[in-house]
PDB file of N, CA and C in Angstrom:
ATOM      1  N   UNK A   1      -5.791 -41.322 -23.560  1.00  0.00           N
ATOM      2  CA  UNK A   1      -6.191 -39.963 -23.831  1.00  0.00           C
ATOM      3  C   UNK A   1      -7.717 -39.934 -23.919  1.00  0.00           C
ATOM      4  N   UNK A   2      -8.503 -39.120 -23.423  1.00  0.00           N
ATOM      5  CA  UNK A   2      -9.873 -38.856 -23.709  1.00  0.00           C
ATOM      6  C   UNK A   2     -10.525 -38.182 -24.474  1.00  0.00           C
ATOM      7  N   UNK A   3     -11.162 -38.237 -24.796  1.00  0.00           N
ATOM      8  CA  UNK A   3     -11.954 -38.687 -26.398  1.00  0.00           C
ATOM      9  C   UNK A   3     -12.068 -36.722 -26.512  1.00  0.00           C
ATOM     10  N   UNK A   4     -12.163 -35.917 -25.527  1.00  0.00           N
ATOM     11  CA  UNK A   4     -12.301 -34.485 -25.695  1.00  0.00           C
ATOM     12  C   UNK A   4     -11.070 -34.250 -26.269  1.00  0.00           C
ATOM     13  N   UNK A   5     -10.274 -34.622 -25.069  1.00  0.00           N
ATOM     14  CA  UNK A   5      -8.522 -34.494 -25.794  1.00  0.00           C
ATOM     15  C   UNK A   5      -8.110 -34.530 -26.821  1.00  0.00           C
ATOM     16  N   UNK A   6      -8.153 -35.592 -27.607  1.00  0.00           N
ATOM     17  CA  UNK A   6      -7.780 -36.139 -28.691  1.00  0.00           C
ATOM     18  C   UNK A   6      -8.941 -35.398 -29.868  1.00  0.00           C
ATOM     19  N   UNK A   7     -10.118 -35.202 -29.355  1.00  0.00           N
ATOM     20  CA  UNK A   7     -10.450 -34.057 -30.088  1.00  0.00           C
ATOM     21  C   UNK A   7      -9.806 -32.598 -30.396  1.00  0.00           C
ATOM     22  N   UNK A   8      -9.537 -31.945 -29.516  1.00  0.00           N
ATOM     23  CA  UNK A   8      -9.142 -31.151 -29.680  1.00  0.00           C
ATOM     24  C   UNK A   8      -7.339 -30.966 -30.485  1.00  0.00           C
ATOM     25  N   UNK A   9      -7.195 -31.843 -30.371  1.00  0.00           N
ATOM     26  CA  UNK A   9      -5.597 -32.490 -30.584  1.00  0.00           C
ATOM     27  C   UNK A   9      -6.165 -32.360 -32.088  1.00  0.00           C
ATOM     28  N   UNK A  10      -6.669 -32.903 -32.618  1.00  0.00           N
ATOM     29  CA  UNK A  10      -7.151 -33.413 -34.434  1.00  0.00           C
ATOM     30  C   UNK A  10      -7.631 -31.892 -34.437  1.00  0.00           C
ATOM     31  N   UNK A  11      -8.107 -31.452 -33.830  1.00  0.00           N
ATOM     32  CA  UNK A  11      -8.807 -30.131 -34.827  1.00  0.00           C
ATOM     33  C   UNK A  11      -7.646 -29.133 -34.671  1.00  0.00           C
ATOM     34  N   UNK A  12      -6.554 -29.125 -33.809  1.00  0.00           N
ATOM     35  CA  UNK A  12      -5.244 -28.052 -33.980  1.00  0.00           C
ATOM     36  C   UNK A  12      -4.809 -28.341 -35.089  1.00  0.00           C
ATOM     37  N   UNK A  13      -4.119 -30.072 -35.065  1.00  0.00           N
ATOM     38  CA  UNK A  13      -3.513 -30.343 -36.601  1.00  0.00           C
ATOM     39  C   UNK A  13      -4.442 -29.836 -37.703  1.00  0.00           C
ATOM     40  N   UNK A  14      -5.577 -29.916 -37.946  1.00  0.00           N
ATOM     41  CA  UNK A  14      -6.741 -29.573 -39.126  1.00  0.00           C
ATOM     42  C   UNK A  14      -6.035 -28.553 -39.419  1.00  0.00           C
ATOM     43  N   UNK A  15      -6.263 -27.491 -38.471  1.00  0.00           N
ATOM     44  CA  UNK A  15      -5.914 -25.987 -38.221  1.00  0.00           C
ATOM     45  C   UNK A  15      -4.432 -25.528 -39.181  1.00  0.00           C
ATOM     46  N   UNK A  16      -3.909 -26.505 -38.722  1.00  0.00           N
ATOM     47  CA  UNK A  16      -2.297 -25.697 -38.450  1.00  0.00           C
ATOM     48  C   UNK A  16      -1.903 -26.466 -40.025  1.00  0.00           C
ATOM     49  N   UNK A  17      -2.398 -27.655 -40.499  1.00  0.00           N
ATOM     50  CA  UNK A  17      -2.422 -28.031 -42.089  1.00  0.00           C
ATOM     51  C   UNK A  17      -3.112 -27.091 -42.823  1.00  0.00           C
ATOM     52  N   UNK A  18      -4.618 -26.747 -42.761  1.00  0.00           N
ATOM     53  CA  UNK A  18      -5.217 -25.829 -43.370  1.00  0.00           C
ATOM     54  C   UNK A  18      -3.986 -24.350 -43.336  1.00  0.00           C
ATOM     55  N   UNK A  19      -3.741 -23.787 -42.155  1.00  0.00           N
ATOM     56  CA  UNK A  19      -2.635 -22.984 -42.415  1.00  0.00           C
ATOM     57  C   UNK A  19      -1.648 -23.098 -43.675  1.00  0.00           C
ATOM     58  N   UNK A  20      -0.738 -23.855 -43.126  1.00  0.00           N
ATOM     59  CA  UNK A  20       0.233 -24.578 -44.311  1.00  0.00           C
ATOM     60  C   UNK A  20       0.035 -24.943 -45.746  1.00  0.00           C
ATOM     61  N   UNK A  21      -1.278 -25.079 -45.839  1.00  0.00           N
ATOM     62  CA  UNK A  21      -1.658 -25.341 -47.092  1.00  0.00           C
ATOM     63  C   UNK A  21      -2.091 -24.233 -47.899  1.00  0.00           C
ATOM     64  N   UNK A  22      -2.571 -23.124 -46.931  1.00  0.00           N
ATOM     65  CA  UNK A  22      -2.414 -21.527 -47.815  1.00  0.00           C
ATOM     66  C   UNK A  22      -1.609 -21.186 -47.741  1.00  0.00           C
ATOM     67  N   UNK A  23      -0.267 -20.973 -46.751  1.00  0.00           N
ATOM     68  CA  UNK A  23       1.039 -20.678 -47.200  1.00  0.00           C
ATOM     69  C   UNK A  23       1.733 -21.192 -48.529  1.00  0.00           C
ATOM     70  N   UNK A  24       1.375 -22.265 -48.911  1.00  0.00           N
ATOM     71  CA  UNK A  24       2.372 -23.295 -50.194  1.00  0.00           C
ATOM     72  C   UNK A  24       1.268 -22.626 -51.201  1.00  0.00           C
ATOM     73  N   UNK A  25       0.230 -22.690 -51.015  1.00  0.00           N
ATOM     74  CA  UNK A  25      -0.286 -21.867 -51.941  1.00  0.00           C
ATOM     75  C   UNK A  25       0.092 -20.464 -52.714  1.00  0.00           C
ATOM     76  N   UNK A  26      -0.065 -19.959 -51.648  1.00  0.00           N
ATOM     77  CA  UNK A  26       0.447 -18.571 -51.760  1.00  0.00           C
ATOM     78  C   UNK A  26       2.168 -18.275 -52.401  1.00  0.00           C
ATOM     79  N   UNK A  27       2.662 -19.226 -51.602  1.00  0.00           N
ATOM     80  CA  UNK A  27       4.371 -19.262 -52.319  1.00  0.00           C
ATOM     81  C   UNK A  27       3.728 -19.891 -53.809  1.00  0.00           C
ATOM     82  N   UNK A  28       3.356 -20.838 -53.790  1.00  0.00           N
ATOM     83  CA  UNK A  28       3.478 -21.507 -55.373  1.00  0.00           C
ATOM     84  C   UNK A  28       3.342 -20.028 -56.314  1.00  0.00           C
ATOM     85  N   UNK A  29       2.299 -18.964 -55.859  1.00  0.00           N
ATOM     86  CA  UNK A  29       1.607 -18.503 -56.606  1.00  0.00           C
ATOM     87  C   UNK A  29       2.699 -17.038 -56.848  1.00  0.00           C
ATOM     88  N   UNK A  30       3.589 -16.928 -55.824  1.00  0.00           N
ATOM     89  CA  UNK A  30       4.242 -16.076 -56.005  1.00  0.00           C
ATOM     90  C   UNK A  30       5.755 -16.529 -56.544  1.00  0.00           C
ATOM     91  N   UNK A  31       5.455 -17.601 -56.837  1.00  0.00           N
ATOM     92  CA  UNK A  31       6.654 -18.129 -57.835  1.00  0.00           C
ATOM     93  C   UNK A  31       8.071 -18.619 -56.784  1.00  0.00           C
ATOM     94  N   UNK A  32       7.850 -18.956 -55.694  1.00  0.00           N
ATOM     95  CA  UNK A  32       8.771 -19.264 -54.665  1.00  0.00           C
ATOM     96  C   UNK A  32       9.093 -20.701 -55.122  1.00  0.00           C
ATOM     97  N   UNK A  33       8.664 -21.473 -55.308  1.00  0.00           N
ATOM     98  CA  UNK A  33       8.929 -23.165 -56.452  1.00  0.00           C
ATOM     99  C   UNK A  33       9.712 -23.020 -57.222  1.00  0.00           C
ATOM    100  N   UNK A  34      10.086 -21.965 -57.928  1.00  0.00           N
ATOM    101  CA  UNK A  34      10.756 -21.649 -59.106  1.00  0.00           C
ATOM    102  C   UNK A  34      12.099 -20.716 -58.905  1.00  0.00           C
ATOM    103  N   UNK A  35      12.901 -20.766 -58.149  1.00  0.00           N
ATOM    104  CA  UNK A  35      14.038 -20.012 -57.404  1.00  0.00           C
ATOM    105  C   UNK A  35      15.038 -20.634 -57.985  1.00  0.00           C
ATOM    106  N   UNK A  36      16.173 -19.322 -58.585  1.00  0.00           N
ATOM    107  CA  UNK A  36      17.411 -19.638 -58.869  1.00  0.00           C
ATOM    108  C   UNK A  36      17.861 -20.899 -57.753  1.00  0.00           C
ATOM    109  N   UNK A  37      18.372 -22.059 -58.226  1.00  0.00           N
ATOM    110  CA  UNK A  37      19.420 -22.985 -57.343  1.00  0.00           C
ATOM    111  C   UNK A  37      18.197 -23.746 -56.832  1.00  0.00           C
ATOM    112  N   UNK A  38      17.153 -24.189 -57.218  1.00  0.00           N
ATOM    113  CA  UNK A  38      16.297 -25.377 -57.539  1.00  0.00           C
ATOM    114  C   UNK A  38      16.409 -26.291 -58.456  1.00  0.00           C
ATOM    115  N   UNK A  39      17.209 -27.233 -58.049  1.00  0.00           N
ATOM    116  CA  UNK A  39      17.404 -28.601 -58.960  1.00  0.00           C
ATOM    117  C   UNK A  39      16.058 -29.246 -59.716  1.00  0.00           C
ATOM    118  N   UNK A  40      15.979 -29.303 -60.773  1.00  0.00           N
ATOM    119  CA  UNK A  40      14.951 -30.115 -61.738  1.00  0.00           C
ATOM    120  C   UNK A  40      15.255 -31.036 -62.607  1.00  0.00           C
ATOM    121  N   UNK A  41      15.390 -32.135 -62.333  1.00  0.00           N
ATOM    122  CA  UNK A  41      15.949 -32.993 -63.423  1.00  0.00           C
ATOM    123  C   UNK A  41      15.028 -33.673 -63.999  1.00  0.00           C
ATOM    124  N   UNK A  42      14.606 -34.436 -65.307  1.00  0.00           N
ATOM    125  CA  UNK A  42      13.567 -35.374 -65.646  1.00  0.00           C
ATOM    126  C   UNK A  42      14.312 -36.211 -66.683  1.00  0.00           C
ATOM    127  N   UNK A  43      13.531 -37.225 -66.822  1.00  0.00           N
ATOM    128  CA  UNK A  43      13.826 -38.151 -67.590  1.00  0.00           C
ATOM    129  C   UNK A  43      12.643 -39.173 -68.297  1.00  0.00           C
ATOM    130  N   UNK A  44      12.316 -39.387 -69.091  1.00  0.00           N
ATOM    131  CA  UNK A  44      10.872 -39.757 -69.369  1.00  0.00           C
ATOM    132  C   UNK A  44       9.636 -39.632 -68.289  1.00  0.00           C
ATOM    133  N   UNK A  45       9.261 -41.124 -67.517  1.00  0.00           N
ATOM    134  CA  UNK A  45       8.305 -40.513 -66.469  1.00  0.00           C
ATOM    135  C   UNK A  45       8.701 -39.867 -65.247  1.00  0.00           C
ATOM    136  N   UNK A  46       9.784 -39.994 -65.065  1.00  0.00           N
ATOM    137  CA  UNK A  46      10.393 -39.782 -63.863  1.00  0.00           C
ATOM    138  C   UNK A  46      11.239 -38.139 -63.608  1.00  0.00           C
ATOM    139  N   UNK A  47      10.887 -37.430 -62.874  1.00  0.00           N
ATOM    140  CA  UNK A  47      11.202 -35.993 -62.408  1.00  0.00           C
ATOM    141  C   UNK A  47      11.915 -36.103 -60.978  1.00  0.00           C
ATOM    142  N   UNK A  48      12.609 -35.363 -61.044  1.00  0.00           N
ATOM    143  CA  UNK A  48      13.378 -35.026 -59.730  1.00  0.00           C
ATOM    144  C   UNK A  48      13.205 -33.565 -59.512  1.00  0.00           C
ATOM    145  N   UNK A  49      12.639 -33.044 -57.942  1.00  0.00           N
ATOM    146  CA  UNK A  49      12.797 -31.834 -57.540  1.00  0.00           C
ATOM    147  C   UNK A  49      12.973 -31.537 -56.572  1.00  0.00           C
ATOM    148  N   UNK A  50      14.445 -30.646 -56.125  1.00  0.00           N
ATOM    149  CA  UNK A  50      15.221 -30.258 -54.925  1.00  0.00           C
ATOM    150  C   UNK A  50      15.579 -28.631 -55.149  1.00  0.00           C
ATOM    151  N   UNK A  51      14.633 -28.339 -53.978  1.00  0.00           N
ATOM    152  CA  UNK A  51      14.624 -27.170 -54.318  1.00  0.00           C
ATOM    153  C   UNK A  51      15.480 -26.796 -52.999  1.00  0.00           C
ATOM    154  N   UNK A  52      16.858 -26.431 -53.555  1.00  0.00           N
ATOM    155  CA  UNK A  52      17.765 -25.435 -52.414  1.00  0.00           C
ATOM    156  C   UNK A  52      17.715 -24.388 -52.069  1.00  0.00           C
ATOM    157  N   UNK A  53      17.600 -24.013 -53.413  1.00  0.00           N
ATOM    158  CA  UNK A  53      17.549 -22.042 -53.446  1.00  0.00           C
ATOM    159  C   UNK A  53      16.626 -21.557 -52.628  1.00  0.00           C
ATOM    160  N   UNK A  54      15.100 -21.865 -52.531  1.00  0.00           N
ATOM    161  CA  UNK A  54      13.619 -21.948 -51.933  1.00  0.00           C
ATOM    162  C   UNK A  54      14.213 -22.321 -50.358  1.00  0.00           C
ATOM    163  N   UNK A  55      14.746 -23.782 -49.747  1.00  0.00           N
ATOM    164  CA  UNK A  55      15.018 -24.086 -49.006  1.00  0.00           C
ATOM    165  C   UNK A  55      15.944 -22.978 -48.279  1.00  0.00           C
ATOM    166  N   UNK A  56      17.009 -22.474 -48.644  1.00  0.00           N
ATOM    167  CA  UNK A  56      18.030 -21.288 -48.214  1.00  0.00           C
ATOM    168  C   UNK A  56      16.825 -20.224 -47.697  1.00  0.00           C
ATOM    169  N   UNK A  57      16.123 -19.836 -48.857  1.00  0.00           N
ATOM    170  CA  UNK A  57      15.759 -18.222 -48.483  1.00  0.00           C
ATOM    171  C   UNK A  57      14.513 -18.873 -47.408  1.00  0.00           C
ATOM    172  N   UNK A  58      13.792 -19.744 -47.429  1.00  0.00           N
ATOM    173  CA  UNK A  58      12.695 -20.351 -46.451  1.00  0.00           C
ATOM    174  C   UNK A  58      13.313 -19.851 -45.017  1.00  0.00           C
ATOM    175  N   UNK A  59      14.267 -20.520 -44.872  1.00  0.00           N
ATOM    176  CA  UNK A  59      15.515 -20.839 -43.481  1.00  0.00           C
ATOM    177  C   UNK A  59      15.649 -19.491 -43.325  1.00  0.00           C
ATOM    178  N   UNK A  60      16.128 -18.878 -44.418  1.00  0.00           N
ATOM    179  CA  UNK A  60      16.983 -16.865 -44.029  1.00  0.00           C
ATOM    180  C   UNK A  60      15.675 -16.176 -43.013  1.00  0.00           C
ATOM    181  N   UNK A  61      13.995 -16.294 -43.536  1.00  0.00           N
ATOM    182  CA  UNK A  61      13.160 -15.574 -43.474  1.00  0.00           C
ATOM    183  C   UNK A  61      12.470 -15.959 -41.851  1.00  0.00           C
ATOM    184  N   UNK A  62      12.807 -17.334 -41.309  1.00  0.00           N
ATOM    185  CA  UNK A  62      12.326 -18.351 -40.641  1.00  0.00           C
ATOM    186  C   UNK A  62      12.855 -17.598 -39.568  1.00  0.00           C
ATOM    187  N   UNK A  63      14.326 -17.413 -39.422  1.00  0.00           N
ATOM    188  CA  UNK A  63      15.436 -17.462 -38.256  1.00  0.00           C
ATOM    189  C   UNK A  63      15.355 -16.371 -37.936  1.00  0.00           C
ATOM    190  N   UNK A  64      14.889 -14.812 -39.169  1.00  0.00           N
ATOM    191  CA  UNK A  64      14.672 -13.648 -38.610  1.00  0.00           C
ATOM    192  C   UNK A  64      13.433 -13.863 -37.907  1.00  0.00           C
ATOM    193  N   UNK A  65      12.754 -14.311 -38.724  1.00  0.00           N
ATOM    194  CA  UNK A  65      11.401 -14.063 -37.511  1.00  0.00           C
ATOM    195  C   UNK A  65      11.260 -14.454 -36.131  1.00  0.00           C
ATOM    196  N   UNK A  66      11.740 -15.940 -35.987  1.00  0.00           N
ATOM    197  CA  UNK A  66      11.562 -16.612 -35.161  1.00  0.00           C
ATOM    198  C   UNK A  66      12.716 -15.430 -33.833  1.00  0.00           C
ATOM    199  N   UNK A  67      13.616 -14.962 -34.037  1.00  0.00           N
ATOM    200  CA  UNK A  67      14.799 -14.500 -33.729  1.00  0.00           C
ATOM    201  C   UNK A  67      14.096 -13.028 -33.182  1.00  0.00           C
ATOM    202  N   UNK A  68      13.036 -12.110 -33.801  1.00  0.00           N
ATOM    203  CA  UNK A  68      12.393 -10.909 -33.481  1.00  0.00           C
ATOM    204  C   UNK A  68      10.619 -11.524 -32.518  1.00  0.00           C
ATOM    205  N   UNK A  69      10.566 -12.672 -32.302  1.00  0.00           N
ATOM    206  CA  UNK A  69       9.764 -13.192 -31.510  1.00  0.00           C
ATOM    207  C   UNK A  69      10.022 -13.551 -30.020  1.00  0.00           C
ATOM    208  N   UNK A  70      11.043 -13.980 -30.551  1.00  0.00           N
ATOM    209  CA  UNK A  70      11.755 -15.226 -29.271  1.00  0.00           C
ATOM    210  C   UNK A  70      12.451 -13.716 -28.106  1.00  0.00           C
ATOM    211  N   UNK A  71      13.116 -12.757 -29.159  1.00  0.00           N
ATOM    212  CA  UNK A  71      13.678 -11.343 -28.142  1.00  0.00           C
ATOM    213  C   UNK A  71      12.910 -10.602 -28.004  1.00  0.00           C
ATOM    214  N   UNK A  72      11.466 -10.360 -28.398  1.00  0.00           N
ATOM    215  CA  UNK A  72      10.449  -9.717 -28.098  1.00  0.00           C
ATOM    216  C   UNK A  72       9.999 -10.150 -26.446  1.00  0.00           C
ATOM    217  N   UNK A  73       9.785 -11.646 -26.555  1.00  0.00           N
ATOM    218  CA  UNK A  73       8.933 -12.500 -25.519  1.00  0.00           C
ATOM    219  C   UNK A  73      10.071 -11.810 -24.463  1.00  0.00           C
ATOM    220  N   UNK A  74      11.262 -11.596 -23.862  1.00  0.00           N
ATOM    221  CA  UNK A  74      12.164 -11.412 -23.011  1.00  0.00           C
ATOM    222  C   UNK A  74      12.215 -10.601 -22.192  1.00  0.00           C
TER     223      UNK A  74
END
């Protein structure tokens, strides 16, 4: 790969993490971490967190969109 390439390759990922990283933000902040049917377990140092409930509605919101994109493009 050449060295432009692979430049440009690293600065999409930058991009598309910087994205992602204000999205989780933004959910943290709107309390999306904290959803009925999010498993939390702890035990002295040790915490467990599985968040389903979050995971479900993530997926519900994902499939419409992706679903009003994908039949738009057609």
């Amino acid at each position: 790969m050449e060295p432009a390439t692979f430049g440009k390759v690293l600065l999409l990922i930058g991009v598309v993490a910087l994205i992602a990283g204000g999205i989780f933000m933004l959910m943290g902040r709107m309390g999306v971490g904290s959803m009925p049917g999010d498993l939390r377990f702890g035990r002295g140092n040790v915490r467990f967190y599985f968040p389903i409930g979050t995971s479900i509605v993530l997926s519900i919101i994902l499939t419409v969109l992706l679903n009003l994109f994908l039949r738009r493009g057609r």
